[in-house]
C-alpha atoms as a PDB file:
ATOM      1  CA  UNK A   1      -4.732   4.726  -4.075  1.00  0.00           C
ATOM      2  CA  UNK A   2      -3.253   6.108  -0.491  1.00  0.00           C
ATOM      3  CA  UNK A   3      -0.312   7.310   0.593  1.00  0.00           C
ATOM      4  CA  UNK A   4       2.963   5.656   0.248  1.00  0.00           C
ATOM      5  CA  UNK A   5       5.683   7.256   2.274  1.00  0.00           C
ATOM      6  CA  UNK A   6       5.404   9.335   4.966  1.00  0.00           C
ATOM      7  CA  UNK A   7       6.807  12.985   4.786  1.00  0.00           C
ATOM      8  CA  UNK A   8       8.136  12.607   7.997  1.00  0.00           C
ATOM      9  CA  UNK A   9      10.035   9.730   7.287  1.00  0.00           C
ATOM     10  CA  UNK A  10      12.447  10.394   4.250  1.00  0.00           C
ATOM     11  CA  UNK A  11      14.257   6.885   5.080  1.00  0.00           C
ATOM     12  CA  UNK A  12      14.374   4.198   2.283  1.00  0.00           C
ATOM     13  CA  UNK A  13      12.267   1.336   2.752  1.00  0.00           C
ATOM     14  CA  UNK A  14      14.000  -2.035   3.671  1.00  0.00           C
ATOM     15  CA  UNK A  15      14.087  -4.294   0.293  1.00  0.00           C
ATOM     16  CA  UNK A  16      11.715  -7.172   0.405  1.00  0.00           C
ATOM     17  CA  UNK A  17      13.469 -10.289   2.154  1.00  0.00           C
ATOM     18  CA  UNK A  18      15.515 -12.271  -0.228  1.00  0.00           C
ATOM     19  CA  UNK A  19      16.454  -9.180  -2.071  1.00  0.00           C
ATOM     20  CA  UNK A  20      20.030  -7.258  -1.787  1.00  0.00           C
ATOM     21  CA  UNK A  21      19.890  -3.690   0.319  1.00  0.00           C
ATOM     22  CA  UNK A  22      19.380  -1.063  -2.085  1.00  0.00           C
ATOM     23  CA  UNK A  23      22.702   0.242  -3.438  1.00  0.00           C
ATOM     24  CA  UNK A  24      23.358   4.271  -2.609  1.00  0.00           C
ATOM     25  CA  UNK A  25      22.396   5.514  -5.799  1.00  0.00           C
ATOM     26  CA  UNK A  26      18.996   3.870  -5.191  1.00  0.00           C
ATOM     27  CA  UNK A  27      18.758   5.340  -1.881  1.00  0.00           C
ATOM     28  CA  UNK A  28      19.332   8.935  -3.123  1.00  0.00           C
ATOM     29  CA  UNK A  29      16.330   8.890  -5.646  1.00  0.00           C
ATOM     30  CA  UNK A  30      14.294   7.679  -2.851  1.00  0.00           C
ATOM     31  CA  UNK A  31      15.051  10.512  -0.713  1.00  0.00           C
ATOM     32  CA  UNK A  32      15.219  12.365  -3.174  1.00  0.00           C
ATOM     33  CA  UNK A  33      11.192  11.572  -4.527  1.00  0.00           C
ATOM     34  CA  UNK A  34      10.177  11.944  -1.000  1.00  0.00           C
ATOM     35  CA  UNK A  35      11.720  15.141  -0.048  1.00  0.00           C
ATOM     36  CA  UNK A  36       9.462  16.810  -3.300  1.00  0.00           C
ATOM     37  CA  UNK A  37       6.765  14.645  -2.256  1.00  0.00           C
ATOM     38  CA  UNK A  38       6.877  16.156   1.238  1.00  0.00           C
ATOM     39  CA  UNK A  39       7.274  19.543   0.191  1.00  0.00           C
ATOM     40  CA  UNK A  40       4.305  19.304  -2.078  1.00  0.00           C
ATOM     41  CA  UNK A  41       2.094  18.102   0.745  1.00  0.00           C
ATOM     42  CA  UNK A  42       3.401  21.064   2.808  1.00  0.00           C
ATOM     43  CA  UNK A  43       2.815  23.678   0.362  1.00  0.00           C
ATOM     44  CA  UNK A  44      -0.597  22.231  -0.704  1.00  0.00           C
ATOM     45  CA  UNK A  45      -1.879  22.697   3.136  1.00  0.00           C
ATOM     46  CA  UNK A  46      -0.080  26.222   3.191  1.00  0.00           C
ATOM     47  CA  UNK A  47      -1.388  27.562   0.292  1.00  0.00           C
ATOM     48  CA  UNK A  48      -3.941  25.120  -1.703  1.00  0.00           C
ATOM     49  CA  UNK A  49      -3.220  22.859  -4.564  1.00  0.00           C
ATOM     50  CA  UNK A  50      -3.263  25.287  -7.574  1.00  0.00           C
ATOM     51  CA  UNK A  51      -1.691  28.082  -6.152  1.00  0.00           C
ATOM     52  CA  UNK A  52       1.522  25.379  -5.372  1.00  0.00           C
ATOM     53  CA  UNK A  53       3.997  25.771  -8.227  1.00  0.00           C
ATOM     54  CA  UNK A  54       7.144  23.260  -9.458  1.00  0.00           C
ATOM     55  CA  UNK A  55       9.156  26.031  -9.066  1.00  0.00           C
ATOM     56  CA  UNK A  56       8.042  26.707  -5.299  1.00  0.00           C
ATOM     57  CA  UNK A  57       8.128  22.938  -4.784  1.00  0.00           C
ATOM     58  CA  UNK A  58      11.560  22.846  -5.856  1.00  0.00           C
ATOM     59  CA  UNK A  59      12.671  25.611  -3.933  1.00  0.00           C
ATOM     60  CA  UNK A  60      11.547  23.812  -0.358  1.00  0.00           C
ATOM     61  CA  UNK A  61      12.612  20.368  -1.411  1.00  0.00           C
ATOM     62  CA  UNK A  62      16.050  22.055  -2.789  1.00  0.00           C
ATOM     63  CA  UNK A  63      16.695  20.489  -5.697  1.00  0.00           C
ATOM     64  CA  UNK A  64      16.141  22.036  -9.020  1.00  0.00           C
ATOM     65  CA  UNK A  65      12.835  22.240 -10.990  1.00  0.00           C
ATOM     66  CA  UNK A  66      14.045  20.154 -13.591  1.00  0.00           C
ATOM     67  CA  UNK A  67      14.763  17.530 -11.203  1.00  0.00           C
ATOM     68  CA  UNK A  68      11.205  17.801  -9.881  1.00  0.00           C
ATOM     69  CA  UNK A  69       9.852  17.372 -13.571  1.00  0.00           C
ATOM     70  CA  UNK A  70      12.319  14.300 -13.831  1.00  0.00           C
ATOM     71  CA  UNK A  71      10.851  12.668 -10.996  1.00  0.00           C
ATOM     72  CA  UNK A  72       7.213  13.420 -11.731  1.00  0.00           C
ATOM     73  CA  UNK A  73       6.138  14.879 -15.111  1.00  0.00           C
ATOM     74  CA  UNK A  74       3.063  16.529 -13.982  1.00  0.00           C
ATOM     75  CA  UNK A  75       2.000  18.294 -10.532  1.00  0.00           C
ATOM     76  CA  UNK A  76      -0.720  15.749 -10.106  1.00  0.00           C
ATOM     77  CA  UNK A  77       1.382  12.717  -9.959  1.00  0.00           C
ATOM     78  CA  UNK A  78       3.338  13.947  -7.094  1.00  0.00           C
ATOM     79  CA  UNK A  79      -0.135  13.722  -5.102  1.00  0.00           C
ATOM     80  CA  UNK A  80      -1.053  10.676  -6.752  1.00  0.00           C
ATOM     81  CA  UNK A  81       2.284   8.675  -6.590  1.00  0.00           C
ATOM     82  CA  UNK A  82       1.861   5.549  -4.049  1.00  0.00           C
ATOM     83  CA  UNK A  83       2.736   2.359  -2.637  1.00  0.00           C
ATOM     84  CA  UNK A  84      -0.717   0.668  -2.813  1.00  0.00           C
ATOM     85  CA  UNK A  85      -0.942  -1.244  -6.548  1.00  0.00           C
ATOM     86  CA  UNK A  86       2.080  -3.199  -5.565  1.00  0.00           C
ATOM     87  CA  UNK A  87       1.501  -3.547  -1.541  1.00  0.00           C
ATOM     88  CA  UNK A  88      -1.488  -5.105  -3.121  1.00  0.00           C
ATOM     89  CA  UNK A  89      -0.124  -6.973  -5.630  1.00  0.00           C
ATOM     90  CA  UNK A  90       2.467  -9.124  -2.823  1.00  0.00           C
ATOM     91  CA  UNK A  91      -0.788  -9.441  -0.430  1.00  0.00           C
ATOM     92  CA  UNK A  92      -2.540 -11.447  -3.464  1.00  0.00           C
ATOM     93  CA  UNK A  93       0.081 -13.693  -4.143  1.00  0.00           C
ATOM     94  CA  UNK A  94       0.621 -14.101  -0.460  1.00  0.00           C
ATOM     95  CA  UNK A  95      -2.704 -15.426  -0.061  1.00  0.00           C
ATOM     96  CA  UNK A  96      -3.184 -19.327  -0.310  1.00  0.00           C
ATOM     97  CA  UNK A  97      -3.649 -20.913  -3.569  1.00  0.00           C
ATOM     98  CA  UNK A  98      -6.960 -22.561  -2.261  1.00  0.00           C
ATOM     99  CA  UNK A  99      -8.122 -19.665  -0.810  1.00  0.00           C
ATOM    100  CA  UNK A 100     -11.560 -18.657  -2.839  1.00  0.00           C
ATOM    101  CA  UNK A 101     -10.811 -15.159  -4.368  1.00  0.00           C
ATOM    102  CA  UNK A 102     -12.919 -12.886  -3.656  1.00  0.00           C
ATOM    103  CA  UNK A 103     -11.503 -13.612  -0.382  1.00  0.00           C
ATOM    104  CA  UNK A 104      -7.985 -12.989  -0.878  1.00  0.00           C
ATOM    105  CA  UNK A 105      -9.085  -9.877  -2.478  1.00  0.00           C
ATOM    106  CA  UNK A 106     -10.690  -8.740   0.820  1.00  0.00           C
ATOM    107  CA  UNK A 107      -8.102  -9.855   2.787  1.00  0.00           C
ATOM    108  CA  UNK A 108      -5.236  -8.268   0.451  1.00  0.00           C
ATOM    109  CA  UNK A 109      -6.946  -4.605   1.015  1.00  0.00           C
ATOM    110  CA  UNK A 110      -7.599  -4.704   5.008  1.00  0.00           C
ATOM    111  CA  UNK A 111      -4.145  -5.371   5.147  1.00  0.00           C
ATOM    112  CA  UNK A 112      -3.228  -2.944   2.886  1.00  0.00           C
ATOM    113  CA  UNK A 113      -5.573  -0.348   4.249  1.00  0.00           C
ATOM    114  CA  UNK A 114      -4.810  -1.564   7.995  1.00  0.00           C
ATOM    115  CA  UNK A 115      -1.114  -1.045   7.325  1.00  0.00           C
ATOM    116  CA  UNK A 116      -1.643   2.390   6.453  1.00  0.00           C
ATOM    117  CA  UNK A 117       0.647   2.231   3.342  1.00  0.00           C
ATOM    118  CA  UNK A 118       3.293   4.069   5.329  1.00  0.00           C
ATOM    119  CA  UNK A 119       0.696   6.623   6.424  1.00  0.00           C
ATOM    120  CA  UNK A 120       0.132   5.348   9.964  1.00  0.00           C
ATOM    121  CA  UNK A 121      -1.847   8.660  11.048  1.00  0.00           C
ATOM    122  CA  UNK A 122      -3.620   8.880   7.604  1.00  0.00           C
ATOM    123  CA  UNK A 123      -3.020  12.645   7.057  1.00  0.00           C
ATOM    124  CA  UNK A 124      -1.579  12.064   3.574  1.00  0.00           C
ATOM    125  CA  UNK A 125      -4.568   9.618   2.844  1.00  0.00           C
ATOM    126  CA  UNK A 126      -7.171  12.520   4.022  1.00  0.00           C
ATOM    127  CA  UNK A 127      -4.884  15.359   2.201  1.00  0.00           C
ATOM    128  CA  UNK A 128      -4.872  13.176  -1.227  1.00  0.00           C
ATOM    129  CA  UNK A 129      -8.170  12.008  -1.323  1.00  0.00           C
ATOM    130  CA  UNK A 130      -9.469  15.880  -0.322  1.00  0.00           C
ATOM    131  CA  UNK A 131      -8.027  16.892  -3.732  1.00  0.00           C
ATOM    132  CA  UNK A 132      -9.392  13.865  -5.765  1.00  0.00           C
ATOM    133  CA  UNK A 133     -12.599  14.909  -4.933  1.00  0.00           C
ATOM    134  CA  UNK A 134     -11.973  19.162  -5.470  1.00  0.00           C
ATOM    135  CA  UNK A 135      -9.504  19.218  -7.872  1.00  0.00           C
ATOM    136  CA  UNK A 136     -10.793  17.974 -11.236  1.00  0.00           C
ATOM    137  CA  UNK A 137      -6.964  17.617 -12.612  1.00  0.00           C
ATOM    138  CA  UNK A 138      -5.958  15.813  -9.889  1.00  0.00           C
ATOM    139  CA  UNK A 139      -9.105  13.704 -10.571  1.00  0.00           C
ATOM    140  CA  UNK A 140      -8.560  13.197 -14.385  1.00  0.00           C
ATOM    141  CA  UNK A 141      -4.923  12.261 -13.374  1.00  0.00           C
ATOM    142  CA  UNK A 142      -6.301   9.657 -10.996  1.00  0.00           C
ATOM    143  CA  UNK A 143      -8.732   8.069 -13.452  1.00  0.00           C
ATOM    144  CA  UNK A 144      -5.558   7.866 -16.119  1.00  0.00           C
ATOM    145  CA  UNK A 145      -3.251   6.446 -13.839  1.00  0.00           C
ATOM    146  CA  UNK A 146      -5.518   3.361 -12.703  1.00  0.00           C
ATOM    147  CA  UNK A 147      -5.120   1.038 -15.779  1.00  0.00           C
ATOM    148  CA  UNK A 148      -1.573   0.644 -13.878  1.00  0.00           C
ATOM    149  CA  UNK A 149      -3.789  -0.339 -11.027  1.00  0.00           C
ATOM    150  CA  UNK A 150      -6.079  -2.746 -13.256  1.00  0.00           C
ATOM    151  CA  UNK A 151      -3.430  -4.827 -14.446  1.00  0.00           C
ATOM    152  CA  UNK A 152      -1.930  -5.665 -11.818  1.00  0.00           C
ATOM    153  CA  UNK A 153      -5.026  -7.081 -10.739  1.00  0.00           C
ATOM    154  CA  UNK A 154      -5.657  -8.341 -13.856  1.00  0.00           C
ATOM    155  CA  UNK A 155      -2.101 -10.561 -13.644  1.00  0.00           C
ATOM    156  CA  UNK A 156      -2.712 -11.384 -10.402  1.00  0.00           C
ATOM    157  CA  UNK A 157      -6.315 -12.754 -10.923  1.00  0.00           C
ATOM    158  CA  UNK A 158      -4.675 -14.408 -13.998  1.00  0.00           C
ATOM    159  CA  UNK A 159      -1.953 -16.492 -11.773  1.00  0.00           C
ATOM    160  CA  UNK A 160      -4.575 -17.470  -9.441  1.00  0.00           C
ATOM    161  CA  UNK A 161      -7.455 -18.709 -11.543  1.00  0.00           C
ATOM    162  CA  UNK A 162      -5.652 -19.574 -14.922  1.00  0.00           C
ATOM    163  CA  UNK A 163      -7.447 -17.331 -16.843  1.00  0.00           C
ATOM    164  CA  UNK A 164      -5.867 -15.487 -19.910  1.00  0.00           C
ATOM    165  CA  UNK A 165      -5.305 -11.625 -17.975  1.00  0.00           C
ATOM    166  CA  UNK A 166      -6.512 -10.068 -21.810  1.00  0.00           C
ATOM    167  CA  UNK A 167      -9.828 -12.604 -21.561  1.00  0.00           C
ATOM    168  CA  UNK A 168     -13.085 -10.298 -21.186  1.00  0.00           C
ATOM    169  CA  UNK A 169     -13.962 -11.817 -17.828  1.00  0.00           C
ATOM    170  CA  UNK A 170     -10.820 -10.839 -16.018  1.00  0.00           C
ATOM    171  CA  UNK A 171     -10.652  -7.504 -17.342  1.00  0.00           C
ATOM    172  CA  UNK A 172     -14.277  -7.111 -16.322  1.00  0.00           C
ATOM    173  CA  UNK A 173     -13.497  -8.044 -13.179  1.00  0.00           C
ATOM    174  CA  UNK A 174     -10.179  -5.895 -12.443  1.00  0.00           C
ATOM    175  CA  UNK A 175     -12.003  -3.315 -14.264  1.00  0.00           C
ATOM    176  CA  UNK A 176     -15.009  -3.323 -12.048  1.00  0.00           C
ATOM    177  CA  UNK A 177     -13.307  -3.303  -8.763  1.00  0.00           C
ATOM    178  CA  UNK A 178     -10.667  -0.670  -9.876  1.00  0.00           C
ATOM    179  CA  UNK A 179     -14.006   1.391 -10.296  1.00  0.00           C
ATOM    180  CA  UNK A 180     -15.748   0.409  -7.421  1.00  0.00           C
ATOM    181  CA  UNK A 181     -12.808   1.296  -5.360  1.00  0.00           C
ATOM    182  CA  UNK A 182     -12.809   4.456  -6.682  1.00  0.00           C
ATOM    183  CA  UNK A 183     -15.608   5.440  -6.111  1.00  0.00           C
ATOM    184  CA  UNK A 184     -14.790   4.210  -2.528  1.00  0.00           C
ATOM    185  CA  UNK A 185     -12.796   6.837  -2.360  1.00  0.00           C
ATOM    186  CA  UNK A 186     -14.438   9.502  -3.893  1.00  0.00           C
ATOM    187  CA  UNK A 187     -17.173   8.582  -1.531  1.00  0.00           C
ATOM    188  CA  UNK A 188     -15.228   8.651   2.026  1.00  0.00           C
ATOM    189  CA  UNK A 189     -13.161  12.031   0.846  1.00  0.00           C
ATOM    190  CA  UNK A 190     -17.101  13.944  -0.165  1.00  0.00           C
ATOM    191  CA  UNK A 191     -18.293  12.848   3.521  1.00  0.00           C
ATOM    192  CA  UNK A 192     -15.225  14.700   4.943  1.00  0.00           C
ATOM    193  CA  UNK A 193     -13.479  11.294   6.158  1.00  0.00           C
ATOM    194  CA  UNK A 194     -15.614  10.505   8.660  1.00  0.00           C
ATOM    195  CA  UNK A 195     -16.411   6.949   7.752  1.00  0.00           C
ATOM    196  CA  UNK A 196     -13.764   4.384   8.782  1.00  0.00           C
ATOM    197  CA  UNK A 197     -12.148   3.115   5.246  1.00  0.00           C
ATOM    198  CA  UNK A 198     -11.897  -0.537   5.955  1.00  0.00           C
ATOM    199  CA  UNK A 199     -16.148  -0.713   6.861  1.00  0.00           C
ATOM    200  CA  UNK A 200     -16.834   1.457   3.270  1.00  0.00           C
ATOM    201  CA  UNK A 201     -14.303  -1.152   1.407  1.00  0.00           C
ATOM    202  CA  UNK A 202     -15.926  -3.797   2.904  1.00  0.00           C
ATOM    203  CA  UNK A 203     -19.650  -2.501   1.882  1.00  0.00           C
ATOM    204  CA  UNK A 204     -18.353  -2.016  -1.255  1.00  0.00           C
ATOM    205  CA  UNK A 205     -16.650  -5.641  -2.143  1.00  0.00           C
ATOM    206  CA  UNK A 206     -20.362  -6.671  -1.007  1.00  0.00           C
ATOM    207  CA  UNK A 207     -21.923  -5.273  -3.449  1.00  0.00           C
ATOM    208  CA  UNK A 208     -19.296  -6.470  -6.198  1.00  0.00           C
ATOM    209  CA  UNK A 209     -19.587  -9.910  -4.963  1.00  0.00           C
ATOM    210  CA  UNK A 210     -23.381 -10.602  -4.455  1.00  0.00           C
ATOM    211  CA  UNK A 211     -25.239  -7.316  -6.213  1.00  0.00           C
ATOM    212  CA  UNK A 212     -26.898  -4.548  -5.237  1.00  0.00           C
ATOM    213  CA  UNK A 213     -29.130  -5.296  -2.467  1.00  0.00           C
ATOM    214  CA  UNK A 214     -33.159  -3.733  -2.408  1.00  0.00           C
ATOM    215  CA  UNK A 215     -33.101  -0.384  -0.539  1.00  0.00           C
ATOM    216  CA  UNK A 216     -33.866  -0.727   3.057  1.00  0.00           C
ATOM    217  CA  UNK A 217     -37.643   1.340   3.415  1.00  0.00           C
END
């Protein structure tokens, strides 16, 4: 849901601890993914999303189009590609086992959010969110693509409570937040980003946890 890497910083990311450094072949696909990524993003503020073509991304990330297609089958998941499901993911199991959920859950996105997911300056955050909310295939793409996000909640909320992830109450609940989180989104990009992120997250994990309050008159 934001940004993973940052354009301006094509370097691989260091391996989790425990794990060996990512062999060269690894390292080239990263660089690789974020050299189209960051020509996307560059063409998109030249130009605007639709009039950016594979072709024209290919060109400024020099590699071929094919390659670009290989990497991302549609135009949409280059904007939409990102390091948050499983940032989020290691911040839930991170938390303590005692810890009441709905806690870890808030804790899990400050720190994601508060990390910037690689973003530090939130440009990409701003740029991707911009086109969720004008582009309606960019949009459609999103709504698709977050059953990847919903299950990884849904196996995390599993390992923590003991629940079955298929039962209907934990895929209400991942379902619900997914939803509620994007509408978080939707909701900062239509203001024009001038909300801080962490304060509308926060309203909105509120509302999930103890209802919808009565409107203040």
């Amino acid at each position: 849901m934001t940004a993973a890497h940052s354009p301006a910083s094509p370097a691989a990311p260091a391996p989790p601890a425990g794990r060996p450094p990512l062999g060269l072949r690894e390292r080239k696909k990263i660089r690789t993914r974020e050299a189209i990524r960051a020509a996307t993003y560059a063409l998109v503020r030249e130009q605007g999303y639709d009039a950016t073509t594979i072709e024209q991304i290919a060109e400024r990330a020099e590699v071929s189009p094919s390659t670009v297609c290989r990497y991302f089958p549609a135009k949409e998941d280059i904007v939409l590609t990102d390091a948050w499901d499983p940032l989020l993911a290691r911040e839930l199991r991170a938390r303590p086992a005692d810890e009441p959920w709905a806690c870890s859950v808030r804790h899990a996105l400050h720190t994601a959010i508060g990390r910037g997911v690689d973003d530090p300056d939130g440009e990409v955050s701003r740029l991707r969110t911009r086109l969720m909310a004008e582009v309606p295939a960019v949009r459609s793409r999103m709504m698709e693509s977050m059953s990847v996000t919903g299950h990884l909640l849904r196996t995390a909320a599993a390992e923590r409570t003991g629940r079955d992830p298929e039962s209907l109450e934990v895929r209400a609940w991942a379902a619900s937040l997914v939803g509620a989180l994007m509408e978080t989104t939707m909701f900062w990009a239509e203001r024009g980003h001038r909300d801080d992120l962490a304060d509308l997250v926060d309203r909105t994990l509120t509302v999930l946890e103890h209802g919808l309050p009565p409107e203040n008159r």
